[in-house]
C-alpha atoms as a PDB file:
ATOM      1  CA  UNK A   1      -5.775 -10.814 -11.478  1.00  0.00           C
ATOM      2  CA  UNK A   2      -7.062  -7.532 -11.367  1.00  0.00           C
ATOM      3  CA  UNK A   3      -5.507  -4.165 -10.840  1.00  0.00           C
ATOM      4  CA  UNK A   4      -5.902  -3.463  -6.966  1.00  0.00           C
ATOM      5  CA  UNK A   5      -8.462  -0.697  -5.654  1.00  0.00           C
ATOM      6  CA  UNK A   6      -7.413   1.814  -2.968  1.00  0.00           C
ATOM      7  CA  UNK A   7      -8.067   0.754   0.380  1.00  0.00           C
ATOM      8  CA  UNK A   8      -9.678   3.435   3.453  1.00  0.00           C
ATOM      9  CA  UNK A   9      -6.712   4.449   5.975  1.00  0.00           C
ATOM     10  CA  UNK A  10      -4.632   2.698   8.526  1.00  0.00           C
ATOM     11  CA  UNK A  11      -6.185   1.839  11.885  1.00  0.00           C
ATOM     12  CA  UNK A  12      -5.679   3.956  15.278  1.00  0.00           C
ATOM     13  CA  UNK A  13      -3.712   1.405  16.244  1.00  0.00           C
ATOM     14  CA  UNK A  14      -1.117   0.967  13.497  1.00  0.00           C
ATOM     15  CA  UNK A  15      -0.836   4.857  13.458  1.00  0.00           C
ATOM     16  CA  UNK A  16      -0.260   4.768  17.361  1.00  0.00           C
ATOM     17  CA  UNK A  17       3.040   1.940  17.196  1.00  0.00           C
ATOM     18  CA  UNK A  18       4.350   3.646  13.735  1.00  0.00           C
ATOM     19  CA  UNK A  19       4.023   7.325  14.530  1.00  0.00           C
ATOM     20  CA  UNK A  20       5.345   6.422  18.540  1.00  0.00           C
ATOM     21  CA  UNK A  21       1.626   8.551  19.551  1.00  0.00           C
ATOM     22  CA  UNK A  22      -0.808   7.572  21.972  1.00  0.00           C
ATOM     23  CA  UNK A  23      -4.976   7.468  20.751  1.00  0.00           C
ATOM     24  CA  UNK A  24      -5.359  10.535  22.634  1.00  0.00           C
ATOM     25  CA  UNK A  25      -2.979  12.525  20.634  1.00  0.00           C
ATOM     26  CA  UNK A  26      -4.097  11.265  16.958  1.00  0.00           C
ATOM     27  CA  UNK A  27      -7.439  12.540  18.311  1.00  0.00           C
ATOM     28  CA  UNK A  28      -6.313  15.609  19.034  1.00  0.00           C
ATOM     29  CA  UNK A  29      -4.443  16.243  15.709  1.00  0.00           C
ATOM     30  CA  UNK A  30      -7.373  15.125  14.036  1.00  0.00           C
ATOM     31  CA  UNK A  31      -9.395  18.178  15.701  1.00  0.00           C
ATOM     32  CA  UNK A  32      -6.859  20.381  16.032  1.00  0.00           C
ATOM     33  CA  UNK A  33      -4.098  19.774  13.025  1.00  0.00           C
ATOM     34  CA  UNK A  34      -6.725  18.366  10.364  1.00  0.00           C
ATOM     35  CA  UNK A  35      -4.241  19.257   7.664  1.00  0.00           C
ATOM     36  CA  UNK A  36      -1.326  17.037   9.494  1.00  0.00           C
ATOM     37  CA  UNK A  37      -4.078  14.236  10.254  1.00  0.00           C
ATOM     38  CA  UNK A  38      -5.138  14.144   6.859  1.00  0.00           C
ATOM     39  CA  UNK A  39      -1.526  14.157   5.574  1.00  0.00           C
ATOM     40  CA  UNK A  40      -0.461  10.960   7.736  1.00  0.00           C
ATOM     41  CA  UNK A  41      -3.759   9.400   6.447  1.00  0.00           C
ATOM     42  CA  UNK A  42      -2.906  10.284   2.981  1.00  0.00           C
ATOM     43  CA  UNK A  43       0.878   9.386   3.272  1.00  0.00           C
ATOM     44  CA  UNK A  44      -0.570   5.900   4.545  1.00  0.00           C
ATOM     45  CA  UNK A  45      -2.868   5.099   1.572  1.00  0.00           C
ATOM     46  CA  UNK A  46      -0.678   6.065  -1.007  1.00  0.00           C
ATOM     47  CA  UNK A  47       2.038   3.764   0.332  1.00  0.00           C
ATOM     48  CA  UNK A  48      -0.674   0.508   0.431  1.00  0.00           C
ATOM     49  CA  UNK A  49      -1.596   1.403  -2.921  1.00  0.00           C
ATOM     50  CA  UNK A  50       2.106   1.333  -4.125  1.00  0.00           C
ATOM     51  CA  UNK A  51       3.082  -1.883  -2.216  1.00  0.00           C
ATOM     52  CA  UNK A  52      -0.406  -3.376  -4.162  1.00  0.00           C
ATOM     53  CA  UNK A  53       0.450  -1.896  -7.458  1.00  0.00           C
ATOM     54  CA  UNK A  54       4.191  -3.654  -6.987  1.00  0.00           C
ATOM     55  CA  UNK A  55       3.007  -6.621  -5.884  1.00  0.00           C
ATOM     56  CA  UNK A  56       0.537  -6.667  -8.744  1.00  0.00           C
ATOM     57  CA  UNK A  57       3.493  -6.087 -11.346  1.00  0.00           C
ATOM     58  CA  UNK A  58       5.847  -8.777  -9.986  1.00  0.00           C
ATOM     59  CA  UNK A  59       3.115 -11.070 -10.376  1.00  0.00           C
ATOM     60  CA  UNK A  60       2.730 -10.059 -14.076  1.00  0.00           C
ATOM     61  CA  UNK A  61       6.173  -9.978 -14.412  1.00  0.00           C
ATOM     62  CA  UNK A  62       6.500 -13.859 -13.064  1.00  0.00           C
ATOM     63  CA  UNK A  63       3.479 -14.629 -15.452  1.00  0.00           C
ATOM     64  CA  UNK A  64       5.300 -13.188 -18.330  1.00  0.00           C
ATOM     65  CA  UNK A  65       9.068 -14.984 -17.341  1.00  0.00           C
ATOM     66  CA  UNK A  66       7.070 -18.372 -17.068  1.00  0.00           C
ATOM     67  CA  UNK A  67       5.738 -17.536 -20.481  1.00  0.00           C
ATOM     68  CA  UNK A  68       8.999 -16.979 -22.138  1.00  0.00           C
ATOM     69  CA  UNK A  69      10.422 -19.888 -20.575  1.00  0.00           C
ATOM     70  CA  UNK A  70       7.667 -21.872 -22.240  1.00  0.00           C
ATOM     71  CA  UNK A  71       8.310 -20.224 -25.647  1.00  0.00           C
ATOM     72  CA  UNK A  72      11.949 -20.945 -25.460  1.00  0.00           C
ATOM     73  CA  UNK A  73      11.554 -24.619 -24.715  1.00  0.00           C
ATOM     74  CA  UNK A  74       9.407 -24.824 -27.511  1.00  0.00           C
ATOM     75  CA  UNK A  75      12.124 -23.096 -30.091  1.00  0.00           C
ATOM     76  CA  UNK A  76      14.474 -25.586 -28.845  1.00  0.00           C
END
């Protein structure tokens, strides 16, 4: 498994039932707030790249657990 590549922003529609907003007003804060609509895009692509970069080390960490469990069984 590879390290996991950044991913574009969330859709209109998971911004409308997280951030409570209707379509209308995420279009308006992207015209008239870029800064805040750019921040809330931001926000959300940092967080999917943590969650993948987590996910990606429990998987190496399970890799590495089943490893030493091999190792030990063969010391016994």
């Amino acid at each position: 498994m590879t390290a996991p590549q950044k991913k574009t922003g969330p859709s209109l529609r998971k911004l409308e039932n997280d951030l409570s907003v209707n379509k209308t007003t995420l279009h308006n804060w992207k015209q008239n707030r870029p800064k805040l609509y750019e921040f809330i895009i931001d926000s959300y692509q940092d967080r999917a790249a943590l969650k993948e970069n987590i996910m990606f080390l429990i998987d190496q960490k399970q890799k590495l657990e089943e490893r030493i469990s091999l190792e030990q069984k063969k010391v016994s």
